[in-house]
N, C-alpha and C. Protein backbone atom coordinates (compact mmCIF):
# COMPACT_ATOMS: atom_id res chain seq x y z
N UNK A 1 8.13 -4.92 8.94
CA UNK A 1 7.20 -5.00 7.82
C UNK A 1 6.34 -3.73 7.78
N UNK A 2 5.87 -3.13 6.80
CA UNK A 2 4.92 -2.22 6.39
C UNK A 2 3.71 -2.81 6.47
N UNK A 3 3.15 -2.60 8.11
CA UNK A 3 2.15 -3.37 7.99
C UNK A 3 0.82 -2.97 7.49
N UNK A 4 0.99 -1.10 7.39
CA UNK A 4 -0.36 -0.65 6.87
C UNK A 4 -0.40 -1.13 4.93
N UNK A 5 0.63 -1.45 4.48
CA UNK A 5 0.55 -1.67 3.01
C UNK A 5 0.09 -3.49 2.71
N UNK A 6 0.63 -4.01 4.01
CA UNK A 6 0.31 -5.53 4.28
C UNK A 6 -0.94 -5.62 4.51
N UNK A 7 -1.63 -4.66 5.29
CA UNK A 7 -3.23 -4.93 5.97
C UNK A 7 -3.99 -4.55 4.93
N UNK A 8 -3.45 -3.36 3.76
CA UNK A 8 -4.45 -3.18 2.95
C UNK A 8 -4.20 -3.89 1.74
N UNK A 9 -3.31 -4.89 1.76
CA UNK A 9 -3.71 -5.79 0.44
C UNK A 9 -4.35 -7.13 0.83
N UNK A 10 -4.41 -7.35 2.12
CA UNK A 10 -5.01 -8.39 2.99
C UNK A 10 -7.03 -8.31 3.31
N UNK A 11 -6.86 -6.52 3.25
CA UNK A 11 -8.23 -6.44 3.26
C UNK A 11 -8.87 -6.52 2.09
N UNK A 12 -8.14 -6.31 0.77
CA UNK A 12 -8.66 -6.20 -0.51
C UNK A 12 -9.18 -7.95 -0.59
N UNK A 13 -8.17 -8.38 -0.57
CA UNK A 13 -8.27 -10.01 -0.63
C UNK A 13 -9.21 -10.56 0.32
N UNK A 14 -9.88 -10.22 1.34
CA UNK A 14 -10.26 -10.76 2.31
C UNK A 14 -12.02 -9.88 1.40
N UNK A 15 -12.01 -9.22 1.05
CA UNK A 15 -13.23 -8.44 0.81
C UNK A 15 -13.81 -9.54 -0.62
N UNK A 16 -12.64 -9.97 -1.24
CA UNK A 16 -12.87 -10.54 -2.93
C UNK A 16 -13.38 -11.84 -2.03
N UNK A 17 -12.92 -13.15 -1.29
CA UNK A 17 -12.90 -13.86 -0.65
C UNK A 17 -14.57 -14.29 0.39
N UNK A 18 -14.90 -12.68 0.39
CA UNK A 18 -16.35 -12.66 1.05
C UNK A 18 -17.17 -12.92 0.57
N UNK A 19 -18.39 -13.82 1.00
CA UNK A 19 -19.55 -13.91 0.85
C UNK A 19 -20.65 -13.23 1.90
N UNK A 20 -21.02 -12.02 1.01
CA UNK A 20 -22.51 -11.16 2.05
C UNK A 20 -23.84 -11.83 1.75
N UNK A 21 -24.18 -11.60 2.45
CA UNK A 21 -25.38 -11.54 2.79
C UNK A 21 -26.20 -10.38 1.68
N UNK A 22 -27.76 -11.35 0.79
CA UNK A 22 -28.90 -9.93 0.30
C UNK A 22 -28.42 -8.59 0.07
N UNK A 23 -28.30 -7.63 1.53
CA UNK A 23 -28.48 -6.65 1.62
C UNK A 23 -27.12 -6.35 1.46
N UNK A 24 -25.65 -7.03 1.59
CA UNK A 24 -24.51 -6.85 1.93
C UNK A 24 -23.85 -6.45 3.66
N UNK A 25 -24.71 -6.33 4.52
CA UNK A 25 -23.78 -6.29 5.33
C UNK A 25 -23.42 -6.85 6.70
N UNK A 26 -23.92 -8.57 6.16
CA UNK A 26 -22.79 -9.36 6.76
C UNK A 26 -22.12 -10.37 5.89
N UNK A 27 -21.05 -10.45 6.38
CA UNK A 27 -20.42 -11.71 5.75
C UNK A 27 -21.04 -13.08 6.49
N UNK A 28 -21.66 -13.90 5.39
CA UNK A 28 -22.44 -15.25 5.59
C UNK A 28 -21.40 -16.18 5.15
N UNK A 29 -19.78 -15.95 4.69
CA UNK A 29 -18.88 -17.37 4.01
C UNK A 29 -17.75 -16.48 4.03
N UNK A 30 -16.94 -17.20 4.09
CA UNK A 30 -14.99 -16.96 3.36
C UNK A 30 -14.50 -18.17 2.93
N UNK A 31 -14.39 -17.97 1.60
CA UNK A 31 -13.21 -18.80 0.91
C UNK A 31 -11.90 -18.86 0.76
N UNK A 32 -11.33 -19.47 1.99
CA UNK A 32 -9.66 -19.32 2.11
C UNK A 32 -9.16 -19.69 0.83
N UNK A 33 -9.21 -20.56 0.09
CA UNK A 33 -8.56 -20.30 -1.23
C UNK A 33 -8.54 -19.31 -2.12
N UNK A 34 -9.57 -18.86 -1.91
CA UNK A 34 -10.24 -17.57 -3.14
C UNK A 34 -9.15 -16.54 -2.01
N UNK A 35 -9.05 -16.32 -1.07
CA UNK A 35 -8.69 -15.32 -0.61
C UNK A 35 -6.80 -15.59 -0.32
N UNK A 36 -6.63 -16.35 0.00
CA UNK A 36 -4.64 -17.00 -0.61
C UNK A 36 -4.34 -16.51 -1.54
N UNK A 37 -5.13 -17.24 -3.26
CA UNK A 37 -5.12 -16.60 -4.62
C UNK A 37 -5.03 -15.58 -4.52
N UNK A 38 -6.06 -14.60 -3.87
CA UNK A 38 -6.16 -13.11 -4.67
C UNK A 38 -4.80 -12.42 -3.96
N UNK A 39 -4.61 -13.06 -2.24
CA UNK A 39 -3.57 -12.33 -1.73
C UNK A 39 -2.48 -12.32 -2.72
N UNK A 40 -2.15 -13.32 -2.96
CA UNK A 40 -0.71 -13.73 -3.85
C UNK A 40 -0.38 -12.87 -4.72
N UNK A 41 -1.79 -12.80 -5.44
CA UNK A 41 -1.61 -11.96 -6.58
C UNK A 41 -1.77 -10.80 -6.26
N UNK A 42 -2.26 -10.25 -5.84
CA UNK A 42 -2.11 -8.90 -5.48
C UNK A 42 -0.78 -8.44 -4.82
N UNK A 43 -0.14 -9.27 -4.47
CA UNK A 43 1.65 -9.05 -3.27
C UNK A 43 2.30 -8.53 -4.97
N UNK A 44 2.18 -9.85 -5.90
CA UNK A 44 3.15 -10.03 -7.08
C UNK A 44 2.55 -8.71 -8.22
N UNK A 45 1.49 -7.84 -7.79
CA UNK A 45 1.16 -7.49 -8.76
C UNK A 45 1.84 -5.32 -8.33
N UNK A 46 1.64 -5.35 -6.96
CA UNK A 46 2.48 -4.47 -6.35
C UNK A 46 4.27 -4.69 -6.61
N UNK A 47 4.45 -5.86 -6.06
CA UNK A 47 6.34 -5.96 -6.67
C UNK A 47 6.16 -5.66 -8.18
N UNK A 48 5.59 -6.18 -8.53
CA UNK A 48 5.58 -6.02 -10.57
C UNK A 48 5.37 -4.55 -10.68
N UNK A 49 4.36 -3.94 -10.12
CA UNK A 49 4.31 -2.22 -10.22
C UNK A 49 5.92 -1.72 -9.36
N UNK A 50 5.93 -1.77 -8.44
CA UNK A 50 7.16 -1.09 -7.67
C UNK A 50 8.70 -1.71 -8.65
N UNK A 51 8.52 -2.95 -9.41
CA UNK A 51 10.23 -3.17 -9.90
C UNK A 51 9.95 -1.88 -11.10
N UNK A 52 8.97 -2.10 -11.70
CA UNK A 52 9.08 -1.14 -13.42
C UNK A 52 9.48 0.50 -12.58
N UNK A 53 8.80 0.68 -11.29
CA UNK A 53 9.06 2.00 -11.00
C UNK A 53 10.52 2.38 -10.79
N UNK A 54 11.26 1.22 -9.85
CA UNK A 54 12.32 2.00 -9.21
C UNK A 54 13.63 0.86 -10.35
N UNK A 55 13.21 0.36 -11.16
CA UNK A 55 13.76 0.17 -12.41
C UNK A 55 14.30 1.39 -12.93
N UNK A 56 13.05 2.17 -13.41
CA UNK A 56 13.13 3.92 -14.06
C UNK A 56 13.87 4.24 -13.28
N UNK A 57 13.95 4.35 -12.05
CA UNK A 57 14.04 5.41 -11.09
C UNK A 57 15.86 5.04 -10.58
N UNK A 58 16.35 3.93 -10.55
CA UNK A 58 17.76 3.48 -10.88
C UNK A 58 18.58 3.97 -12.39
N UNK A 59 17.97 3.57 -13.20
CA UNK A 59 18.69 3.53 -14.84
C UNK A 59 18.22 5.43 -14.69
N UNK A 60 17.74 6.05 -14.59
CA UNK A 60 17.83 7.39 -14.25
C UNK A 60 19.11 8.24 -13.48
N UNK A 61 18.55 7.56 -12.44
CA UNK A 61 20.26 7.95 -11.31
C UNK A 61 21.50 7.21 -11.76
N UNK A 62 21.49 6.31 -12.75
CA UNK A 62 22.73 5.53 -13.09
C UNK A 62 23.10 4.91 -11.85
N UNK A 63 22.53 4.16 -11.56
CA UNK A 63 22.70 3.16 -10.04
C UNK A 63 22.22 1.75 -10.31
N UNK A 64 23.21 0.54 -9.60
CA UNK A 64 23.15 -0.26 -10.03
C UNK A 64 21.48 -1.07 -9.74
N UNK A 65 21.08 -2.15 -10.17
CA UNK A 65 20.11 -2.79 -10.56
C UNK A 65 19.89 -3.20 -8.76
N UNK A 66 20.87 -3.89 -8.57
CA UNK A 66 20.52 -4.90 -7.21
C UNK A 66 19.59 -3.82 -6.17
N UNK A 67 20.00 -2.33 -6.34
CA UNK A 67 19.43 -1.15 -5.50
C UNK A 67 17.72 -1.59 -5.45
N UNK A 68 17.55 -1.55 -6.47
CA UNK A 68 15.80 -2.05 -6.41
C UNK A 68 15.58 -3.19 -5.62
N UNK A 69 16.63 -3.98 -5.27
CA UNK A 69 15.75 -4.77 -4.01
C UNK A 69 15.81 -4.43 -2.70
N UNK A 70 16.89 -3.41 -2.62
CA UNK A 70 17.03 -2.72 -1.62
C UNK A 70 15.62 -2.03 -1.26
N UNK A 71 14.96 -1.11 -2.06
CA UNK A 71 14.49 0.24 -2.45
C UNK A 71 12.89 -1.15 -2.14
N UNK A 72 12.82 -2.26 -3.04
CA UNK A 72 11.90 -2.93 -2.29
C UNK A 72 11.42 -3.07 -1.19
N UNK A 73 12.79 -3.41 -0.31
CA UNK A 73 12.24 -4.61 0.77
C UNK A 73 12.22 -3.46 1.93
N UNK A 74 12.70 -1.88 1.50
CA UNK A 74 12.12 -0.78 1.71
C UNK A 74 10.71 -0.44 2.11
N UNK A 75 10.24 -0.53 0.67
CA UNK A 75 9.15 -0.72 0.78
C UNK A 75 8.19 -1.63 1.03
N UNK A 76 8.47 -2.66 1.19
CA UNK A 76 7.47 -3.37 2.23
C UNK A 76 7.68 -3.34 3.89
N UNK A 77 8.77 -2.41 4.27
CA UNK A 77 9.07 -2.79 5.25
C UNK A 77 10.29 -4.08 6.10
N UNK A 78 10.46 -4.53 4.98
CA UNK A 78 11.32 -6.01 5.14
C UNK A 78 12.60 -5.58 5.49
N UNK A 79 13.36 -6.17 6.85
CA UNK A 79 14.46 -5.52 7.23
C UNK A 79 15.57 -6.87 6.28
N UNK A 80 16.70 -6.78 5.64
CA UNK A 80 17.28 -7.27 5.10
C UNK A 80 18.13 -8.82 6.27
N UNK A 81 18.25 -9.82 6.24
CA UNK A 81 19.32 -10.57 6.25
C UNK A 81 20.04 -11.36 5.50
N UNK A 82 21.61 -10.95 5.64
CA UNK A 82 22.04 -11.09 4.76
C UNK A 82 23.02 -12.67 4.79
N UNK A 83 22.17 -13.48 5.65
CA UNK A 83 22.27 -14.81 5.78
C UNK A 83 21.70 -15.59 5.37
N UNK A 84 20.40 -15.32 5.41
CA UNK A 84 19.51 -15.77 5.68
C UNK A 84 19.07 -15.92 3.82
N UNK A 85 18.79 -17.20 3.30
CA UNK A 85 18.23 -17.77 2.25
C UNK A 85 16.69 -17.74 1.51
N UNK A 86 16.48 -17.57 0.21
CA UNK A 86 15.64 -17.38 0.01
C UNK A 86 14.96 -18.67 -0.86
């Protein structure tokens, strides 16, 4: 896994999720739901940016479609099995 691209959509979510303190700098609450939500969306909102990219970036090279999940799971780091169910 790409864990520095994992930790920084985890910290984004974990920051939305916070409750500070007055001055801001402590966290006084976390809302695990608020912070699940935002993760989620933020995972689906990176795949949604990275398919339109390497979409272009296939129909350019004239290479087939399935390549972008390759070129994905690339980019997250995700090592492929090709047994294994989704």
């Amino acid at each position: 896994m790409n864990m520095a691209k994992i930790k920084a959509i985890s910290n984004q979510a974990r920051e939305f999720a916070s409750t500070k303190d007055p001055l801001d700098m402590y966290v006084i609450g976390f809302d695990e739901d608020k912070f699940e939500a935002k993760f989620a969306e933020l995972i689906v909102k990176e795949c949604a940016k990275l398919a339109v990219e390497l979409a272009d970036a296939a129909e350019t090279k004239m290479m087939p479609n399935f390549v972008i999940e390759t070129w994905m799971k690339q980019h997250f780091g995700v090592k492929s099995n090709p047994t294994a169910a989704i």
